[in-house]
Protein backbone atom coordinates (compact mmCIF):
# COMPACT_ATOMS: atom_id res chain seq x y z
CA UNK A 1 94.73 109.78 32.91
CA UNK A 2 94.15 112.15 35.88
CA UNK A 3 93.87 111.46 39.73
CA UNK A 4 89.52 112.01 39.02
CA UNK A 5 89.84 109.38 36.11
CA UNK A 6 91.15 106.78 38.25
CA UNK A 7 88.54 107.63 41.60
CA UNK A 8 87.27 104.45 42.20
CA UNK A 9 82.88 104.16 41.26
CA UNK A 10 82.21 103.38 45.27
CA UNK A 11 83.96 107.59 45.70
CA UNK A 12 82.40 109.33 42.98
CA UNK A 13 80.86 112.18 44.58
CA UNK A 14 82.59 112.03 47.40
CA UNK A 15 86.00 113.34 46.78
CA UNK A 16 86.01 117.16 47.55
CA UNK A 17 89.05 119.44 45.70
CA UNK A 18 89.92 123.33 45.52
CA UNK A 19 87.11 125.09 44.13
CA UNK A 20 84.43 122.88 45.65
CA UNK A 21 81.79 124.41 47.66
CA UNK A 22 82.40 121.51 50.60
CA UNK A 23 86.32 121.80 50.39
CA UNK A 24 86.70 125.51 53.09
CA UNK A 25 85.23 123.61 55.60
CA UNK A 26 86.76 120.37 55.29
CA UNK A 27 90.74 121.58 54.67
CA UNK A 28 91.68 122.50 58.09
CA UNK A 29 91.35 121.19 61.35
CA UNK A 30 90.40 123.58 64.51
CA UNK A 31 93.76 125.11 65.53
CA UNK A 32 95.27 125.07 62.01
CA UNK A 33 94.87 126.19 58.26
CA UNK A 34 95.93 123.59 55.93
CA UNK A 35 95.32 123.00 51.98
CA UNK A 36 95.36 119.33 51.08
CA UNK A 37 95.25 118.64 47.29
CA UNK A 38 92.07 116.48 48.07
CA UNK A 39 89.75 115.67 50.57
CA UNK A 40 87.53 111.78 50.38
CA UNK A 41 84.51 111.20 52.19
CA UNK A 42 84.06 107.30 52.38
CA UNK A 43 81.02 106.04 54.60
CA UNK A 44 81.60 102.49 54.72
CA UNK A 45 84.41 100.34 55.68
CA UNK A 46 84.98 99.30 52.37
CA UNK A 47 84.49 102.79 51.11
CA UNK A 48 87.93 103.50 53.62
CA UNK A 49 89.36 101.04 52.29
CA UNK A 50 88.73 102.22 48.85
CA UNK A 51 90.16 105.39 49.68
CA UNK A 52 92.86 104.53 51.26
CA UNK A 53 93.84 102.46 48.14
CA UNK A 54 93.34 105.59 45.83
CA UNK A 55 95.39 107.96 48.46
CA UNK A 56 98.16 105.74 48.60
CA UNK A 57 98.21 105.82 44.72
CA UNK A 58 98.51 109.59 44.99
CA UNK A 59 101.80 112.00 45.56
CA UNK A 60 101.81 113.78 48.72
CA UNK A 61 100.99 112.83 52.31
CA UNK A 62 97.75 111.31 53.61
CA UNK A 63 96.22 112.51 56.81
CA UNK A 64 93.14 110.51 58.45
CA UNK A 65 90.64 112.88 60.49
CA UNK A 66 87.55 112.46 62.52
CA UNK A 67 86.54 115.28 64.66
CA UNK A 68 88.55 117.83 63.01
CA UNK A 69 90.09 119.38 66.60
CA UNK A 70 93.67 118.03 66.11
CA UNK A 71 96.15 120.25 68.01
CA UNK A 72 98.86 117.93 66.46
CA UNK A 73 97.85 118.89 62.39
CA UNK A 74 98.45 115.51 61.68
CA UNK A 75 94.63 115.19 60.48
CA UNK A 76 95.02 117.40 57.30
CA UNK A 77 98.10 118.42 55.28
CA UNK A 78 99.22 120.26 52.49
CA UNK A 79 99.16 119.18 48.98
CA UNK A 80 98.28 115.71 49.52
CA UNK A 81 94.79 113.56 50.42
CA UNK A 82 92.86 113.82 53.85
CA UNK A 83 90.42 111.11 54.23
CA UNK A 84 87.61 112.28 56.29
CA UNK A 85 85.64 109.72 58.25
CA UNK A 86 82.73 112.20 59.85
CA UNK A 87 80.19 110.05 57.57
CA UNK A 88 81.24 106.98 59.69
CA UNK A 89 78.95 108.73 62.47
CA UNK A 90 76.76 106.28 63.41
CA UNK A 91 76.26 105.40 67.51
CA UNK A 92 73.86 102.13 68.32
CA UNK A 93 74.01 100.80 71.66
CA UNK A 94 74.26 97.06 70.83
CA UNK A 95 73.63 95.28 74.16
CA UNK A 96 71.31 97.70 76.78
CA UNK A 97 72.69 94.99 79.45
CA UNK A 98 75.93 95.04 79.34
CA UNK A 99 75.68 98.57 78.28
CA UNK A 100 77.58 97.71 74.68
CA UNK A 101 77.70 100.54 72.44
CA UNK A 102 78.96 101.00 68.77
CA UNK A 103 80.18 104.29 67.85
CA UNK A 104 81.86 105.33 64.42
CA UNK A 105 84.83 107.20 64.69
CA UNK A 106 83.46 110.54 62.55
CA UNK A 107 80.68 110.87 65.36
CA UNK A 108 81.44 114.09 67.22
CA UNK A 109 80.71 113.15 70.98
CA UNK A 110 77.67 115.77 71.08
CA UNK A 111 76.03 113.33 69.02
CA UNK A 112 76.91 110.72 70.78
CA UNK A 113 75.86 111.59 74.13
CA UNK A 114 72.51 112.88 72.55
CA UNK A 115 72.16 109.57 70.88
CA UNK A 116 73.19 107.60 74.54
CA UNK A 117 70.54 109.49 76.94
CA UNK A 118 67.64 108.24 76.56
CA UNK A 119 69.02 105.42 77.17
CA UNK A 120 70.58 106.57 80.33
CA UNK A 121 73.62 105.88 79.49
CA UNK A 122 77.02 108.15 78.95
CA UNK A 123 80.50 108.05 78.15
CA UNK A 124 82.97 110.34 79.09
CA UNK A 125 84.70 111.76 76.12
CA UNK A 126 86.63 115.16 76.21
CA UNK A 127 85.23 118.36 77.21
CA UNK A 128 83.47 119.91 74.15
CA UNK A 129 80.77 117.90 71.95
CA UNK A 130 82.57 119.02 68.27
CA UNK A 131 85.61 116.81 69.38
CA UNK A 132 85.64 113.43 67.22
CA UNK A 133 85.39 110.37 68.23
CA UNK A 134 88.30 108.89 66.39
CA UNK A 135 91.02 111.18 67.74
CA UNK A 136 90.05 110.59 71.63
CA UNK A 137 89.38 106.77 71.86
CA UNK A 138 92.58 106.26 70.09
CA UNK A 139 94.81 108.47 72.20
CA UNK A 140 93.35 108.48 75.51
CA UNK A 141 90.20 110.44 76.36
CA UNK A 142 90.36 112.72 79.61
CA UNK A 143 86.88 113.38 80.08
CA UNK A 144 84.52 115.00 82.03
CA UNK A 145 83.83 112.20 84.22
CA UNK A 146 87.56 110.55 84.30
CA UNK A 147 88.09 110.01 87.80
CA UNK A 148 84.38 107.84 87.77
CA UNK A 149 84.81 106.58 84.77
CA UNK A 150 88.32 106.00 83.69
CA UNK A 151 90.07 107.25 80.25
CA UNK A 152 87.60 106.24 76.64
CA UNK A 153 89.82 103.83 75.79
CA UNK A 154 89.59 102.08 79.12
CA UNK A 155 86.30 101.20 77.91
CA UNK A 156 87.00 100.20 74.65
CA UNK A 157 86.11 96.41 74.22
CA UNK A 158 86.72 95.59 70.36
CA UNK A 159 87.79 97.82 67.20
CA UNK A 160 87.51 97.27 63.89
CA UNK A 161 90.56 98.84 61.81
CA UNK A 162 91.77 99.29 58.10
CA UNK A 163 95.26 98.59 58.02
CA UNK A 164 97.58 100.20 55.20
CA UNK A 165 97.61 97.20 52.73
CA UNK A 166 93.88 97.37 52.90
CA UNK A 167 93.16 94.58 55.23
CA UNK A 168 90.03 95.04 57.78
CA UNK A 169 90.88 93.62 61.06
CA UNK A 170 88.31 93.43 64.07
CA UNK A 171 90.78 93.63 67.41
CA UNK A 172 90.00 92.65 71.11
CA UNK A 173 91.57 91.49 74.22
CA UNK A 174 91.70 87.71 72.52
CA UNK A 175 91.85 88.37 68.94
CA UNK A 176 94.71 90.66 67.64
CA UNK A 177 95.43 91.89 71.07
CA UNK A 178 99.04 93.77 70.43
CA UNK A 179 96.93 95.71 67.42
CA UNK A 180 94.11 95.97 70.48
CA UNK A 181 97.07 97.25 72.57
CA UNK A 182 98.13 100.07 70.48
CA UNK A 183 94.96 101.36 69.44
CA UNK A 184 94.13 102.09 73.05
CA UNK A 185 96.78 105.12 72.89
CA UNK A 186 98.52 104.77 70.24
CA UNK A 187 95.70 104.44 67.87
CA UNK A 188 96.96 106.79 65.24
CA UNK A 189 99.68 105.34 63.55
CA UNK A 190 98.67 101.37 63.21
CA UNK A 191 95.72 102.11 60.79
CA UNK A 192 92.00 103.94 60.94
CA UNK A 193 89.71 102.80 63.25
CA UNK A 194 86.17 102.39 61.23
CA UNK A 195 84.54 101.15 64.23
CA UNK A 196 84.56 101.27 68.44
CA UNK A 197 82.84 99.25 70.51
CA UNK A 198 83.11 101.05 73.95
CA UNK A 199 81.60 99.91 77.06
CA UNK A 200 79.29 103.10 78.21
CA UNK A 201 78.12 103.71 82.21
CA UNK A 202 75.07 103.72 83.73
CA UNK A 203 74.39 108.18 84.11
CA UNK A 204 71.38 110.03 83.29
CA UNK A 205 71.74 113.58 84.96
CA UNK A 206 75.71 115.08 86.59
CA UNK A 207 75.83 117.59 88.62
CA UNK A 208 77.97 120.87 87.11
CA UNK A 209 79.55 123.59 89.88
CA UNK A 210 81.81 126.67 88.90
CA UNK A 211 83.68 127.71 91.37
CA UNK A 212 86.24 131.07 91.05
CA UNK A 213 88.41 131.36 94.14
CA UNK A 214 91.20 134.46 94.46
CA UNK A 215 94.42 132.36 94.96
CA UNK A 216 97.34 135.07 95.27
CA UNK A 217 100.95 134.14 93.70
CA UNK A 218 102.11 131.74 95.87
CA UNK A 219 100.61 128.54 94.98
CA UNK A 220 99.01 127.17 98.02
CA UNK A 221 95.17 127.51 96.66
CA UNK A 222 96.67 124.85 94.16
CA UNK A 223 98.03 122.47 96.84
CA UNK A 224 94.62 122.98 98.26
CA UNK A 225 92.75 121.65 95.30
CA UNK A 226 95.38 118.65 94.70
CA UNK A 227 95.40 117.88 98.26
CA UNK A 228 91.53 117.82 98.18
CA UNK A 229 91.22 115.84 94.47
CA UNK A 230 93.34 113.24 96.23
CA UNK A 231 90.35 111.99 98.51
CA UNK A 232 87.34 113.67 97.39
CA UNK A 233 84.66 110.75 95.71
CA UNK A 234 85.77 109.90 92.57
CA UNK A 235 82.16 110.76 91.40
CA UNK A 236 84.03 114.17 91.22
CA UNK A 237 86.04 115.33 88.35
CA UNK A 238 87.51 118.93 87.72
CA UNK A 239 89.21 121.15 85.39
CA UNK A 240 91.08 124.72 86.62
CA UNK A 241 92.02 127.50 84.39
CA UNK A 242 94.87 130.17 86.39
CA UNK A 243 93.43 133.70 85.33
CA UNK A 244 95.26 136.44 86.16
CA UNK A 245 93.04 138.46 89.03
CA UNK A 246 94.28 141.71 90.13
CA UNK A 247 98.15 141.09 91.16
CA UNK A 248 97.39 138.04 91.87
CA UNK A 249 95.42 134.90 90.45
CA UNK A 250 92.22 133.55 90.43
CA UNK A 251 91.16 129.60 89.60
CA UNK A 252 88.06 128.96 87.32
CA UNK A 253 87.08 125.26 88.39
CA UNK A 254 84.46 123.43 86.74
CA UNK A 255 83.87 120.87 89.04
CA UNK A 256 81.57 117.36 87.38
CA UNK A 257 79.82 115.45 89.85
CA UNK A 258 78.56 112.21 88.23
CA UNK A 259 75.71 111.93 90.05
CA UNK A 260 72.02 113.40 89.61
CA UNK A 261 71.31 114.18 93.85
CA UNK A 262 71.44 117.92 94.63
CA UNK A 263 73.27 116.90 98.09
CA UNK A 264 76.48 115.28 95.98
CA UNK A 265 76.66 117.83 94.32
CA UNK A 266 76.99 119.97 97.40
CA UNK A 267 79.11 117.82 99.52
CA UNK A 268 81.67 117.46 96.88
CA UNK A 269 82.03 120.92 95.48
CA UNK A 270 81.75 122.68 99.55
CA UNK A 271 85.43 121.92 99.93
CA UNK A 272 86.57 123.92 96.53
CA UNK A 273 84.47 127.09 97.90
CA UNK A 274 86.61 126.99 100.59
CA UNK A 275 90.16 126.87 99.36
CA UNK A 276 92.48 130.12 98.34
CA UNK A 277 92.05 133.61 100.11
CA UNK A 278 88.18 134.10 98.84
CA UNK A 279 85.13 132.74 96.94
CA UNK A 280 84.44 135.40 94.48
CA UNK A 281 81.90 132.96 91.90
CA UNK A 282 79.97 130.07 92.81
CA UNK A 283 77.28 128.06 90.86
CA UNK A 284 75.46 124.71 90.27
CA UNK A 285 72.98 122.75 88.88
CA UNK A 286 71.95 119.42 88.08
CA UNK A 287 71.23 118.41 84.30
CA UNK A 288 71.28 115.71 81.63
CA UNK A 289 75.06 114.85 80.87
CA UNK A 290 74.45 115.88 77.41
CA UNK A 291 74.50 119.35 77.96
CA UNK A 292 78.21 119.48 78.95
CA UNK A 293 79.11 118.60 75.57
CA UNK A 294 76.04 120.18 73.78
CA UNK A 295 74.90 120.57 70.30
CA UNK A 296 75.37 124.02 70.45
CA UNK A 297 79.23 123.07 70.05
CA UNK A 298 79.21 121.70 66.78
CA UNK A 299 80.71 124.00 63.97
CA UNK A 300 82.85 123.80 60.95
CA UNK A 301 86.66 123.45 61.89
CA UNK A 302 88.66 126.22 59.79
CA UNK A 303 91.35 127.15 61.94
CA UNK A 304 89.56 129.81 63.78
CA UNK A 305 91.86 129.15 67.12
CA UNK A 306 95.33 129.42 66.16
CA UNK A 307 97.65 128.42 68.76
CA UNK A 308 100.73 126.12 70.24
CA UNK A 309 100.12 123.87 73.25
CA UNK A 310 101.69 121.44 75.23
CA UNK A 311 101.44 119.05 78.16
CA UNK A 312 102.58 117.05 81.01
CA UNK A 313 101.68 115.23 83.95
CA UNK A 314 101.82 115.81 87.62
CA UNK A 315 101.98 112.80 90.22
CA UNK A 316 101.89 115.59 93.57
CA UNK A 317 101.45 118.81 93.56
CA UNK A 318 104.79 120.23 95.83
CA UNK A 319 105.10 124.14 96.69
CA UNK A 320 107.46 123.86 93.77
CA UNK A 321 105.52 122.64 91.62
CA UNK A 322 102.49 124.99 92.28
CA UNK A 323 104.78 128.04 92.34
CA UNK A 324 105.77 127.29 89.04
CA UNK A 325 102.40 126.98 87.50
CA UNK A 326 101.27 130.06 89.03
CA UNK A 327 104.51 132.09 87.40
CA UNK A 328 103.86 130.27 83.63
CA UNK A 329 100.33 131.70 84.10
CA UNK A 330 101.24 134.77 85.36
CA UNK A 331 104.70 135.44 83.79
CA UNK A 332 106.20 137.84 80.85
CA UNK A 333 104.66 135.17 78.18
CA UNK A 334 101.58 134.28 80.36
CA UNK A 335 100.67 131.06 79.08
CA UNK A 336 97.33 129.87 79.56
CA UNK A 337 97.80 127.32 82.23
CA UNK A 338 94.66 124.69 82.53
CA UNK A 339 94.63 121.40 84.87
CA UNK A 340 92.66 118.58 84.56
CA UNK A 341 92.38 116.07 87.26
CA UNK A 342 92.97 112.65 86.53
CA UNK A 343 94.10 109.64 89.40
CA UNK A 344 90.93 107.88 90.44
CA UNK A 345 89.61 105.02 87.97
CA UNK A 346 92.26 106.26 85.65
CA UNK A 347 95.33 104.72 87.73
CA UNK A 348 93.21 101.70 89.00
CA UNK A 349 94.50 100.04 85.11
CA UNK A 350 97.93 98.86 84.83
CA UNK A 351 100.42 101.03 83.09
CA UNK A 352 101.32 98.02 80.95
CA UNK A 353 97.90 97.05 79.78
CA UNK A 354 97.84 100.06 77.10
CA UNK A 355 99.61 101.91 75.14
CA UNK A 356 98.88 105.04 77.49
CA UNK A 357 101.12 104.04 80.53
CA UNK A 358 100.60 107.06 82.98
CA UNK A 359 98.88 105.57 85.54
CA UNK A 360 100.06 107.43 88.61
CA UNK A 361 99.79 110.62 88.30
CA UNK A 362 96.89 112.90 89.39
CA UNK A 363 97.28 116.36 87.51
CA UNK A 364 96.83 116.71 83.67
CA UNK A 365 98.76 120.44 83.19
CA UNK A 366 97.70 121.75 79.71
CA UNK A 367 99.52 124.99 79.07
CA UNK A 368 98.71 126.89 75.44
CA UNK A 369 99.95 130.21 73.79
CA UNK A 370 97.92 132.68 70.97
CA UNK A 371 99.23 134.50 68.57
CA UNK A 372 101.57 136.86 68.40
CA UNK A 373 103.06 134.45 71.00
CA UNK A 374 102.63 131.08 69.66
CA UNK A 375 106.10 129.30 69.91
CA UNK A 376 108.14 130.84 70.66
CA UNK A 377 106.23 132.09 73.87
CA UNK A 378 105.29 128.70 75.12
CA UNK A 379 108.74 126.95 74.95
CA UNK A 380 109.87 130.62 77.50
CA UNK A 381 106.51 129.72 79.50
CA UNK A 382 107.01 126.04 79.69
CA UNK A 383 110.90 125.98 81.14
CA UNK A 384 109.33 126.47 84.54
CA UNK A 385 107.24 123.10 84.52
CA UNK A 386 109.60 120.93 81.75
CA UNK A 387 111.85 119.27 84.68
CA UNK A 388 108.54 119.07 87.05
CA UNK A 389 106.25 117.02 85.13
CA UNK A 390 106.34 113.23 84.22
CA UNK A 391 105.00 111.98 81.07
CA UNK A 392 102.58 113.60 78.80
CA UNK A 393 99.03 113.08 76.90
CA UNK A 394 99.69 112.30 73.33
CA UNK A 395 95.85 114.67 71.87
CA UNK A 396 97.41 118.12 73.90
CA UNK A 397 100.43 118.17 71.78
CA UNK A 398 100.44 120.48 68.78
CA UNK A 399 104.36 120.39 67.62
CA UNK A 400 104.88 116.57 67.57
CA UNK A 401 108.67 115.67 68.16
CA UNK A 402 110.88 112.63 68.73
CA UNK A 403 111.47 114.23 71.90
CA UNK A 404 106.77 114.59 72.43
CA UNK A 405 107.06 110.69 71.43
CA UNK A 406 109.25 109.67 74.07
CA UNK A 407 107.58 111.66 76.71
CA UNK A 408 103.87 110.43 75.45
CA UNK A 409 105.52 106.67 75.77
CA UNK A 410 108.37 106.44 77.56
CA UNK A 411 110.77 103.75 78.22
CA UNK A 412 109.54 99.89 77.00
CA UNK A 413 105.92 101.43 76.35
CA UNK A 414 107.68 103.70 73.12
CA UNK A 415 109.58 100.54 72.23
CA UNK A 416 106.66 97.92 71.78
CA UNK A 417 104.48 100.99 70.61
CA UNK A 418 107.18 101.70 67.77
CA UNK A 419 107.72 97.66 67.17
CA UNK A 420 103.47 97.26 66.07
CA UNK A 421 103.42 100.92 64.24
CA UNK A 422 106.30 98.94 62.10
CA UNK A 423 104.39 95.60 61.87
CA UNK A 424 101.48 96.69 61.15
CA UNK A 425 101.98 99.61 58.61
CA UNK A 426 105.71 98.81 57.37
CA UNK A 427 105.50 101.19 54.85
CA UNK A 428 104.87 104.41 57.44
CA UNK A 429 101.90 105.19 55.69
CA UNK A 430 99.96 106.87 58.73
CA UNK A 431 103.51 107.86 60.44
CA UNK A 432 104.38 111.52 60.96
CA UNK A 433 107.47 112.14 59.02
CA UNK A 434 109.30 113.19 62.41
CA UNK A 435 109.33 109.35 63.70
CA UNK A 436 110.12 107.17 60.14
């Protein structure tokens, strides 16, 4: 009898192998090539559970995916069985009151945010609309409105989850809360989420500013914008690229205003025209929050952007610490060196309340390498910022380690996060091999 022979009636059709016309775009995950043996398509709960039943039946490892992005790889695999949850895709808003929403974890958050607006209502959820839901509002979720709004999971009120025997569980603060605890972070490896119900905020129309300012070599434009972040409204969010500009640098900040009033958009971005040695861009508008993460964004994931990145956080921003983002950006191996800012409603929750505990820092540094570089380039890069930064964001890690763990959840968090991956999947059935 062969692995087709014993597909369970509820998965005919929607198991996808080598050869089939739906299996090039469903292999490999954004950043990475991969060629799993099979690929199932469930789009029920009990269709997951189904096919988590036949993968665990199977040789070979089994990956879980919903958006596809996955710096880590651990979403597809080779020679083994990827169950794909982008069917699970559906997004109702359950309660218009207390602005409930129900989101499946395959819907990509383009979809999501097109499904929330007319409604007037938004989430924030990563910075392009192809990311998945599943990956984000398990790990974290630094979005585009993060100092207003907090991380996804902050906002995530009850789950539903498959656990590895089989079982479906539905997980809030009062029922199941340690499973409730480690989903919020450390989603990944205690089962797959089939459902999120995720608080959503009242937002119709941001405000959107870029801003390119010449910042020279020797950091201060950067202590400029941290000093700034740290009181500016929380209403504003930002993200920096360093570019290299001449023989110097230049920042690219995208600055988010989560409010639809011309004036706040002006009064919080004024400040960020203003810092480094010259404005050399400047832009704005108002528009509907959808078209940050637009349509337009979703594609087929195939591996089309190869490359290695890595993370950490930031609490300050000393002239140490700025000088030594400006020479990974600008150095030999000129890494591409991106900040996100973070502090606002993101450190007003507890460190202890989920399983991501990095609630005082203010700087997300996200530093990435391309081929021919790729490894080897970013661990040269990265030396300069490894003994600066504290902590780091589980979803910005592409070479997961013992040593990524422990700096994703440090200290007691790693312990009671490795004590529930054990209780509730025993068998390391959604563990990466590194950490059994």
């Amino acid at each position: 009898m062969t692995a087709l022979d014993r597909l369970p009636d509820a998965l005919r059709g929607k198991l996808v192998v080598p050869g089939d016309s739906r299996y090039p775009t469903l292999r490999s995950t954004y950043t990475k090539t991969f060629s799993p043996a099979a690929v199932l398509l469930p789009a029920s709960t009990a269709e997951v559970v189904a096919a988590l039943r036949y993968a665990r039946e199977q040789a070979g490892p089994i990956s879980v995916r919903s958006g596809g992005h996955g710096l880590h790889g651990h979403s597809s695999n080779n020679g083994g069985v990827v169950i794909d949850l982008s069917a699970l895709n559906r997004v109702e808003v359950l309660d218009r009151r207390t602005r409930l929403v129900r989101v499946g974890p395959g819907a990509r958050w383009a979809r999501v945010a097109q499904a929330l607006a007319p409604h007037g209502l938004a989430i924030s959820s990563g910075d392009h609309g192809n990311v998945g839901v599943g990956g984000i509002a398990t790990g974290g979720g630094v979005g585009w409105l993060v100092r207003q709004y907090g991380l996804t999971i902050d906002h995530v009120r009850a789950v539903e989850v498959v656990l590895a025997d089989g079982t479906v569980v539905r997980a809030d603060a009062e029922h199941e809360p340690d499973l409730f605890w480690a989903v919020r972070g450390a989603g990944g490896g205690v089962g797959i989420v089939t459902a999120f119900e995720i608080e959503a905020m009242e937002l119709d129309r941001i405000g959107v500013a870029q801003v390119v300012v010449e910042a020279g070599r020797d950091g201060l434009a950067l202590r400029q914008w941290a000093d700034y972040l740290a009181e500016a409204p929380r209403e504003l969010s930002t993200a920096v690229s360093l570019l290299p500009y001449g023989r110097g640098t230049a920042l690219s900040i995208v600055a988010v205003v989560a409010s639809g009033h011309p004036r706040r958009l002006r009064e919080a971005v004024r400040p960020l025209t203003e810092i480094g040695t010259g404005l050399l861009d400047q832009s704005s508008q108002v528009v509907p929050y959808p078209a940050l993460v637009s349509t337009a964004h979703l594609h087929a994931n195939v591996g089309q952007q190869p490359a290695e990145t890595t993370n950490g956080l930031l609490a300050g921003m000393s002239h140490e610490d700025a000088a030594a983002l400006v020479a990974t950006a600008s150095g030999p191996d000129r890494a591409l060196v991106q900040l996100r800012s973070v502090g606002g409603a993101v450190n007003d929750v507890p460190a202890e309340a989920t399983a991501y505990p990095h609630r005082h820092q203010r700087t997300l540094v996200v530093a990435s390498t391309f081929p021919p570089r790729a490894g080897a380039g970013l661990d040269r890069a990265w030396r300069r910022l490894a003994d600066r930064v504290d902590g780091a964001y589980v979803n910005f890690e592409s070479r997961p380690s013992r040593a990524s763990f422990d700096r994703s959840y440090p200290g007691a968090t790693g312990r009671r996060v490795t004590d529930l991956w054990r209780r509730y999947d025993p068998d390391a059935v959604f563990r990466p091999p590194h950490l059994r």
